[in-house]
N, C-alpha and C. Protein backbone atom coordinates (compact mmCIF):
# COMPACT_ATOMS: atom_id res chain seq x y z
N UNK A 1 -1.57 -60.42 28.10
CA UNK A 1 -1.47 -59.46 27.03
C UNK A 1 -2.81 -58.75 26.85
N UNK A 2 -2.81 -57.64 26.73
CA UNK A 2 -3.83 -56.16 26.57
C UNK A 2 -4.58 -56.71 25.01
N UNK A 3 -5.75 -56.62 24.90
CA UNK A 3 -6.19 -56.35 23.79
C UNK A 3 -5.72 -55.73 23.00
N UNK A 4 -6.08 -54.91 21.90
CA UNK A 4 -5.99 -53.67 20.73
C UNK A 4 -6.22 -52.70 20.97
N UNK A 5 -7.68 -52.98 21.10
CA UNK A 5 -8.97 -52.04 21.53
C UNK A 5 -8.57 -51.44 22.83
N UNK A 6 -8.33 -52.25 23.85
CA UNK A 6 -7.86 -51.77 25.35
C UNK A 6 -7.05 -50.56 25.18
N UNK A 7 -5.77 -50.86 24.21
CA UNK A 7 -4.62 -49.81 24.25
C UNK A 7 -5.03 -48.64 23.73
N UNK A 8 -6.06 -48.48 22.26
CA UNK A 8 -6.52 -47.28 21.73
C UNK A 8 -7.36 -46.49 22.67
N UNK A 9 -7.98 -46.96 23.28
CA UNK A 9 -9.05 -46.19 24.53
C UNK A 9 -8.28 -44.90 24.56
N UNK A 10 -7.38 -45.44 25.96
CA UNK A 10 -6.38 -44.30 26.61
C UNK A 10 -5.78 -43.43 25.55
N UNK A 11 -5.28 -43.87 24.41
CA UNK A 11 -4.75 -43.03 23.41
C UNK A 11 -5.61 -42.39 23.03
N UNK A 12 -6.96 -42.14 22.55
CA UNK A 12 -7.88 -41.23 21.97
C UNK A 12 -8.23 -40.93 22.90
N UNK A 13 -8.62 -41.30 24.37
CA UNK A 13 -9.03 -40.18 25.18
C UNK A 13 -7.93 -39.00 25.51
N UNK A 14 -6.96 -39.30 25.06
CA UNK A 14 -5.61 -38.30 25.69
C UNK A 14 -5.76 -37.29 24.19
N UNK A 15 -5.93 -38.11 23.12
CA UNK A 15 -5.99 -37.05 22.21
C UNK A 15 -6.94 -36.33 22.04
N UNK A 16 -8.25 -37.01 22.31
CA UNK A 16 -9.23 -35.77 22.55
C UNK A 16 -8.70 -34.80 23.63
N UNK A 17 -8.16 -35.08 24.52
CA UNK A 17 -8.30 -34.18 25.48
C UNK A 17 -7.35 -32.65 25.07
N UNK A 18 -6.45 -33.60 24.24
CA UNK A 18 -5.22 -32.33 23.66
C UNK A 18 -6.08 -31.40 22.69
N UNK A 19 -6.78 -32.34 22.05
CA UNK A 19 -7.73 -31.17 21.43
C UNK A 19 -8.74 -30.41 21.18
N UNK A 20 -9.26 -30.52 22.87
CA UNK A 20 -10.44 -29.91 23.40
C UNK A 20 -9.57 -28.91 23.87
N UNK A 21 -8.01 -28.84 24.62
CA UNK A 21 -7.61 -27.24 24.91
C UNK A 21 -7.72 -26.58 23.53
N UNK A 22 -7.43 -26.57 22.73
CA UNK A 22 -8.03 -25.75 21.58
C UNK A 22 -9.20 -25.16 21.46
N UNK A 23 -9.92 -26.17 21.54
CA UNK A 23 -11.27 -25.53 21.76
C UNK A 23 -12.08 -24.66 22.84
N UNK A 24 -11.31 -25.01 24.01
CA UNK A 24 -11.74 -24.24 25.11
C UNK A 24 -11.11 -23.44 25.28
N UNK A 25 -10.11 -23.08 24.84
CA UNK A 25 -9.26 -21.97 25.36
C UNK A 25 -9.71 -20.65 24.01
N UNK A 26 -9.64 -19.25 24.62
CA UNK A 26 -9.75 -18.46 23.76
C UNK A 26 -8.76 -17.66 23.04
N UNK A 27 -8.65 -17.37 22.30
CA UNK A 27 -7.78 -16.44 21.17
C UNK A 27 -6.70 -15.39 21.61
N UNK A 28 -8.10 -15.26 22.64
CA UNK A 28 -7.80 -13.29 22.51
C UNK A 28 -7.69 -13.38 24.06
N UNK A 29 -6.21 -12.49 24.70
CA UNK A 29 -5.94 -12.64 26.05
C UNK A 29 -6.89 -11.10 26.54
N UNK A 30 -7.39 -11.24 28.16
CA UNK A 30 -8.00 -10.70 28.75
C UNK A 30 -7.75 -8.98 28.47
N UNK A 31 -6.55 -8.43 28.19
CA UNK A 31 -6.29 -7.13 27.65
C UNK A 31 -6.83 -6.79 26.64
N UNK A 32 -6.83 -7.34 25.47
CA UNK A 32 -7.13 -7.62 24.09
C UNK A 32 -8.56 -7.38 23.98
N UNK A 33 -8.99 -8.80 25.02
CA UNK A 33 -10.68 -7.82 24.29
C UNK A 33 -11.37 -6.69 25.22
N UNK A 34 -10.42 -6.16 25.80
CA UNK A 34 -10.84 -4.48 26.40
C UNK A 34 -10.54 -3.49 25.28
N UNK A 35 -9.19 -3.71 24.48
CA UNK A 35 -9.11 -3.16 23.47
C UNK A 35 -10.09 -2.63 22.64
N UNK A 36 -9.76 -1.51 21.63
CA UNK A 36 -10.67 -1.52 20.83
C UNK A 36 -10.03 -0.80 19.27
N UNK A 37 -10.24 -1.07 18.50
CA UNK A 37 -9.83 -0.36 17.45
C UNK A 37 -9.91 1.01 16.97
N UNK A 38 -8.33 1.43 16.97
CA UNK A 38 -8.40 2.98 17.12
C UNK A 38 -8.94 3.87 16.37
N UNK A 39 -9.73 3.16 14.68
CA UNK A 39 -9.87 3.42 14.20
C UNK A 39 -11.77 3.53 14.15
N UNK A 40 -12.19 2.87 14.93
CA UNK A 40 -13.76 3.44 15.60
C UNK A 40 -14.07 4.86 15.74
N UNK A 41 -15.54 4.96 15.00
CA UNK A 41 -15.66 5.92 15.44
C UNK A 41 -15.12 6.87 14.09
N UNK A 42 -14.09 6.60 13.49
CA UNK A 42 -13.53 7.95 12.83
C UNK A 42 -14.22 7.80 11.46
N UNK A 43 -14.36 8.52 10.60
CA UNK A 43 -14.90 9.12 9.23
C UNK A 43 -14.05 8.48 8.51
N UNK A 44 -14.74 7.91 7.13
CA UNK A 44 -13.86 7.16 6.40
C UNK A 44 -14.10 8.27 5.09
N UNK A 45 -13.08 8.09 4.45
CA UNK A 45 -12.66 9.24 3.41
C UNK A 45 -12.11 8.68 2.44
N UNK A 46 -12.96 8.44 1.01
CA UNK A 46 -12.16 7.71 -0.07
C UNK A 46 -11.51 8.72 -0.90
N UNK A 47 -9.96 8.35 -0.95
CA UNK A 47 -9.12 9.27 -1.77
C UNK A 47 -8.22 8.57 -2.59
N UNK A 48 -7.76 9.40 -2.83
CA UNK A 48 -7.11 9.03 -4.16
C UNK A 48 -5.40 8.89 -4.46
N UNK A 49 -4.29 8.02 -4.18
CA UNK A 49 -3.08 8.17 -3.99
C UNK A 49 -2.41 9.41 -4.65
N UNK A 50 -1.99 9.64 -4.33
CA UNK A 50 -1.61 11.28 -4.94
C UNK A 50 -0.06 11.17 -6.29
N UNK A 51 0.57 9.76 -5.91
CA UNK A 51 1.69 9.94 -6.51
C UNK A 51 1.87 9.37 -7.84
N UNK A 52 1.91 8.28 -8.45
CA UNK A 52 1.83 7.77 -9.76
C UNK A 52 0.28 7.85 -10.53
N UNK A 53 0.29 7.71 -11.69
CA UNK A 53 -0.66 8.09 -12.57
C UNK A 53 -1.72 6.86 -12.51
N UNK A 54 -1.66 5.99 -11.76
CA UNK A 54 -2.38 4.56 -11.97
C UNK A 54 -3.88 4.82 -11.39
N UNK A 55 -3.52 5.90 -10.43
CA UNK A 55 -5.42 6.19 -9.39
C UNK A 55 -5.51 4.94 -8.08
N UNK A 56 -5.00 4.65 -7.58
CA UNK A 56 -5.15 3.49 -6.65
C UNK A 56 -5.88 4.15 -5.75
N UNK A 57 -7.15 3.76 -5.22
CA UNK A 57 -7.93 4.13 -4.09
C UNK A 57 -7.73 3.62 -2.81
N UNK A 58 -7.75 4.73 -1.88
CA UNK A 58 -7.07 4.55 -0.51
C UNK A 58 -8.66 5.00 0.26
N UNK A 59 -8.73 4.23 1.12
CA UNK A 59 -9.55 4.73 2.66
C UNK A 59 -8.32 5.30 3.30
N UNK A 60 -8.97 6.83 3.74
CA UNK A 60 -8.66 7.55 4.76
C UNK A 60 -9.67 7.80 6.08
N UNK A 61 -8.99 7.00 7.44
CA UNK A 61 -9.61 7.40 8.62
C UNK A 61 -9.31 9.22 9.44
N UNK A 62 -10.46 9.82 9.65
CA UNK A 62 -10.24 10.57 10.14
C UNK A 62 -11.17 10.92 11.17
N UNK A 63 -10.70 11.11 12.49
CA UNK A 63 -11.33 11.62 13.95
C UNK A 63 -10.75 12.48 14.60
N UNK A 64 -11.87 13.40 14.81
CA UNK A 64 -11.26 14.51 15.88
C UNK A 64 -10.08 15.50 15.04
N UNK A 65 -10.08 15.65 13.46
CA UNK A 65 -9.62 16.39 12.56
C UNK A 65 -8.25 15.95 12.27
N UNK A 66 -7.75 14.60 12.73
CA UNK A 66 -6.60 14.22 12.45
C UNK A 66 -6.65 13.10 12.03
N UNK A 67 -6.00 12.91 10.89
CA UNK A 67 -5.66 11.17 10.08
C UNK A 67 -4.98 10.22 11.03
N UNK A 68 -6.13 9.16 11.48
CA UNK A 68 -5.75 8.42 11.73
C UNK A 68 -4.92 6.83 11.53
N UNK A 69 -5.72 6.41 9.39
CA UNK A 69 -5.19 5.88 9.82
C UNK A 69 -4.92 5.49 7.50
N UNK A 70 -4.55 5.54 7.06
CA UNK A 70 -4.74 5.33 5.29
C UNK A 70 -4.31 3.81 4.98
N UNK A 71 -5.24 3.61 4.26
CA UNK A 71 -4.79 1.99 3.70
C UNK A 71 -5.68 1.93 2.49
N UNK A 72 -4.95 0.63 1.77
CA UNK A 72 -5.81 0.71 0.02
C UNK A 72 -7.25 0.36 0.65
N UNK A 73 -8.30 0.62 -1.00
CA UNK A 73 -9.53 0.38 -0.88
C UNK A 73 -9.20 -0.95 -1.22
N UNK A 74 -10.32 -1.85 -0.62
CA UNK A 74 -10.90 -2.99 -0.87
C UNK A 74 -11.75 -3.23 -1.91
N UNK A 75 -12.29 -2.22 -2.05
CA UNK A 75 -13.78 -2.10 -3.28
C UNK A 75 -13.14 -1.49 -4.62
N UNK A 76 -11.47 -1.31 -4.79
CA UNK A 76 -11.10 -0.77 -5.87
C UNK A 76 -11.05 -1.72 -6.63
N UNK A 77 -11.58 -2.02 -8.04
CA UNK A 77 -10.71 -2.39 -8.77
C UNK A 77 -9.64 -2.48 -9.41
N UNK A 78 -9.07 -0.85 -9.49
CA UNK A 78 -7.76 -0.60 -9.98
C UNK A 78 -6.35 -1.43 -9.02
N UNK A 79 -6.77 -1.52 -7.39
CA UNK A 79 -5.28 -1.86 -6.39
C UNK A 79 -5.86 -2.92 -5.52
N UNK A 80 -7.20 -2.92 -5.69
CA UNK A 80 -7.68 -4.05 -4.61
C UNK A 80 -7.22 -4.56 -3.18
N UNK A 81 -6.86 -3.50 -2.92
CA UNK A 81 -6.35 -3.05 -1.21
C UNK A 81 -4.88 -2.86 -1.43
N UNK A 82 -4.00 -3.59 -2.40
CA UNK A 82 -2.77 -3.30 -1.88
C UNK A 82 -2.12 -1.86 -2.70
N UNK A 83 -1.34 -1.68 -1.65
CA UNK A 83 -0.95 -0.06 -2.03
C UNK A 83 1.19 -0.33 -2.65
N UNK A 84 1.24 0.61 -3.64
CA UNK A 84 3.11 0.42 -3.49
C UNK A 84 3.31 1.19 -2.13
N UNK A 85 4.46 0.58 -2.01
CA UNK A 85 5.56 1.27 -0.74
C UNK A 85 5.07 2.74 -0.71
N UNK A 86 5.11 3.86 -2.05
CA UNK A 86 5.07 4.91 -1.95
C UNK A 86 3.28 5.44 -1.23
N UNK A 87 2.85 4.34 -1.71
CA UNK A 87 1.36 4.94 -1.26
C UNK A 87 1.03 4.00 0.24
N UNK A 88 1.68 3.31 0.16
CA UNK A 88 1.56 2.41 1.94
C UNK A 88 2.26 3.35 2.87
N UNK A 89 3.13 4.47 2.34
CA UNK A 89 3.87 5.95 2.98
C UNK A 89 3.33 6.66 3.30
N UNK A 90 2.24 7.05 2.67
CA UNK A 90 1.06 7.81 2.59
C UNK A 90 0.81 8.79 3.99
N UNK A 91 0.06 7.82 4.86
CA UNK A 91 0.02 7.74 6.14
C UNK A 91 0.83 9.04 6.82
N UNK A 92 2.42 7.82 6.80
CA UNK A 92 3.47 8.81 7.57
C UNK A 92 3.84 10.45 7.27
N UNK A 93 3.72 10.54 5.61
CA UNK A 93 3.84 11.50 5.16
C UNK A 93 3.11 12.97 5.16
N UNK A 94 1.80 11.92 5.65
CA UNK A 94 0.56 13.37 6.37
C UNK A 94 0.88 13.62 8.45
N UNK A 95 1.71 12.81 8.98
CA UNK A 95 1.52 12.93 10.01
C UNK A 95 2.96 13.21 10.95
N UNK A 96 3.90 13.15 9.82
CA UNK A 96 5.67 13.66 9.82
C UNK A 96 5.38 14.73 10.67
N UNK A 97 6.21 14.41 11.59
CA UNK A 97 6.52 15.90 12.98
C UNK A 97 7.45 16.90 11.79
N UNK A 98 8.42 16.43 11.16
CA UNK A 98 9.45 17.15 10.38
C UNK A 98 8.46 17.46 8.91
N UNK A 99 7.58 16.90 8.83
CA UNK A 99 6.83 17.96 7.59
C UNK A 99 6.61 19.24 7.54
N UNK A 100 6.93 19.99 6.36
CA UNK A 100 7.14 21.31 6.60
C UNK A 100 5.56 21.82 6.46
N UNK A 101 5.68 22.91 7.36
CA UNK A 101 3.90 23.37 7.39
C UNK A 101 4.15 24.90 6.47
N UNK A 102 5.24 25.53 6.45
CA UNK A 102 5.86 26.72 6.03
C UNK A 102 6.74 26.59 4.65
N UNK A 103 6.54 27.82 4.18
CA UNK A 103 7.42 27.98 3.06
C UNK A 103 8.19 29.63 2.95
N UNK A 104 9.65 29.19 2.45
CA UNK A 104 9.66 30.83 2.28
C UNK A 104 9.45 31.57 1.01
N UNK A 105 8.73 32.15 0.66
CA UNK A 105 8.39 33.54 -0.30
C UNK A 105 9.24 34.39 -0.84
N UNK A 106 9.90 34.53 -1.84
CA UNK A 106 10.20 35.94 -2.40
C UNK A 106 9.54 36.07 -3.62
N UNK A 107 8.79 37.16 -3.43
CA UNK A 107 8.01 37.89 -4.22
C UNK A 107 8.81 38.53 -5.40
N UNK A 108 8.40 39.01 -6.89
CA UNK A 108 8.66 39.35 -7.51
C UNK A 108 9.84 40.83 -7.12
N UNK A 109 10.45 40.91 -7.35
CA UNK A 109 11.74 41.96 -7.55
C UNK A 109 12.51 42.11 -5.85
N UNK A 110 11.66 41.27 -5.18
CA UNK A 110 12.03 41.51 -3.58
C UNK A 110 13.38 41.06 -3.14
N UNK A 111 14.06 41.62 -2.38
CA UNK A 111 15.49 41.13 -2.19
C UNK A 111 16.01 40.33 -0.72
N UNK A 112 14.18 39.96 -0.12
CA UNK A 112 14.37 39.07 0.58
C UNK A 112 13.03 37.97 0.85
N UNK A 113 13.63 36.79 1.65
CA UNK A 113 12.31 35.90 1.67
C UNK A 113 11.31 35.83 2.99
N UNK A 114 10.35 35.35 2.81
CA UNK A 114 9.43 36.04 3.62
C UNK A 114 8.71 34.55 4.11
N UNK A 115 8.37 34.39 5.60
CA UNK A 115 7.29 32.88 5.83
C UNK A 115 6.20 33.25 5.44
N UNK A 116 5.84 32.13 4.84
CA UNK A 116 4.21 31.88 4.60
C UNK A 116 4.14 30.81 4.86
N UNK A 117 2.36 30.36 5.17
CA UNK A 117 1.65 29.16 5.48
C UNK A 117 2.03 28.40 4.57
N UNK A 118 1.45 26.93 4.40
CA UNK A 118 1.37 26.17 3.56
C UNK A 118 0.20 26.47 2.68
N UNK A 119 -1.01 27.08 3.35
CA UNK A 119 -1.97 27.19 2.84
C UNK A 119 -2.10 28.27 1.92
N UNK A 120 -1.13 29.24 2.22
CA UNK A 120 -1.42 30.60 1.78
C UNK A 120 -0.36 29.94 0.39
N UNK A 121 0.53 29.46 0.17
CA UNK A 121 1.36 28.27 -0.67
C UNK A 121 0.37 27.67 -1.73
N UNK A 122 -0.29 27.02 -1.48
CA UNK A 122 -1.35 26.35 -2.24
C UNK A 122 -2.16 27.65 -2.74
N UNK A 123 -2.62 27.65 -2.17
CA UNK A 123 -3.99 28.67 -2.58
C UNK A 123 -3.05 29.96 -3.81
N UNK A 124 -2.05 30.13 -3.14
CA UNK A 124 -1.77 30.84 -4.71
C UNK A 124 -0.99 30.38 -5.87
N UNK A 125 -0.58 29.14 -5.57
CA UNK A 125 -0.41 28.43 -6.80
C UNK A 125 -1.99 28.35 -7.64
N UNK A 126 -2.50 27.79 -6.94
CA UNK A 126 -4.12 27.37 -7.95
C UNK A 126 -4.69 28.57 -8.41
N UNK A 127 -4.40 29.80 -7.96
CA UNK A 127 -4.78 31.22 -8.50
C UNK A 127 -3.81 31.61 -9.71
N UNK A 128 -2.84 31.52 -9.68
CA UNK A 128 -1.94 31.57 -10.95
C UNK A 128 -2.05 30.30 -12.24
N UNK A 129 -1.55 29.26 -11.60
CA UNK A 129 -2.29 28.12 -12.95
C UNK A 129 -3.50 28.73 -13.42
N UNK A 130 -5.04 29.15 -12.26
CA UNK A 130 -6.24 29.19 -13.18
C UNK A 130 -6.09 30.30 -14.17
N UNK A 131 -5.24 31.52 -13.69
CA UNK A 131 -5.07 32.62 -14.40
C UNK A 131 -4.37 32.34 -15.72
N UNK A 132 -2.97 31.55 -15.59
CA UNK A 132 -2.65 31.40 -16.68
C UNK A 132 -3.37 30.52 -17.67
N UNK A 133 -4.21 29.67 -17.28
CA UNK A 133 -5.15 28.85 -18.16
C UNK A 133 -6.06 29.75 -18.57
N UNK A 134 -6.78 30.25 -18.38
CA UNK A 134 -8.07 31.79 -18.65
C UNK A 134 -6.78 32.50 -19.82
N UNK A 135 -5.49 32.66 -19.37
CA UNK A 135 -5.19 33.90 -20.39
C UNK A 135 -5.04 33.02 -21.48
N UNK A 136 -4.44 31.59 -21.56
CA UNK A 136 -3.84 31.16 -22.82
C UNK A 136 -4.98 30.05 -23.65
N UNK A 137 -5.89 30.35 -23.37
CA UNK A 137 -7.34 29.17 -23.38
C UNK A 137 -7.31 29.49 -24.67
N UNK A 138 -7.30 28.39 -26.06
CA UNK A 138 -7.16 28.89 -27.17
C UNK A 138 -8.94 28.72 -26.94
N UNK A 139 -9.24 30.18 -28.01
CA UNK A 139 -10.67 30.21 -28.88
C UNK A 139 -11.21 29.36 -29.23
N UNK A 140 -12.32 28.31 -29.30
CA UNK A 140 -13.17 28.08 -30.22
C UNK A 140 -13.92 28.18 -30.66
């Protein structure tokens, strides 16, 4: 009959050995760390969720003039990285193939509609709000 001691040997050397592949083996397969994060390199841009009234701060990546990549701030206190569904959308919603870049126009008394930019869209909305704010600005 085997000792105690005799029988534990072989058993802890087998279990060390199971858990030295852990240790020797690495994480990350040979593709992986050629990789690199697509988001290197690009401009980080703190903004502001655009849709509910709460202010949740978003990092926006941007390289080479295109959003790469929006996710909450970390450093917010208001969301502390996590974003709702609507602002975790964010993203897709700036980079939609089917987002409209155009709008159509009919001008005052005109009896048809006309393309315009998006930009030319914006830009004269914010010219009319400022106008109508200037005309109706009560006195003090």
């Amino acid at each position: 009959m085997q000792e105690p001691a005799l029988l534990l040997e072989p058993i802890s050397t087998a279990v060390s050995e199971v858990l030295d592949i852990g240790i020797k083996s690495q994480p990350f397969s040979p593709e992986s760390t050629k990789n690199a994060s697509r988001i290197r390199d690009a401009k980080l841009y703190h903004s502001v969720c655009p849709y509910c009234a709460v202010g949740c701060s978003q990092n926006v990546y941007i390289k080479d003039g295109k959003v790469l990549d929006i996710e909450g701030n970390p450093e917010s206190p208001i969301n502390r990285v996590t974003l709702c569904p609507k602002g975790a959308a964010t993203f897709q919603y700036t980079v939609n193939p089917s987002r409209l870049t155009q709008i159509l126009y009919r001008a005052p008394y005109s009896d048809h509609r006309e393309v315009k930019s998006l930009e030319w869209a914006m830009e004269e909305i914010a010219q009319r709000v400022k106008k109508t704010r200037d005309e109706t600005r009560f006195s003090r």
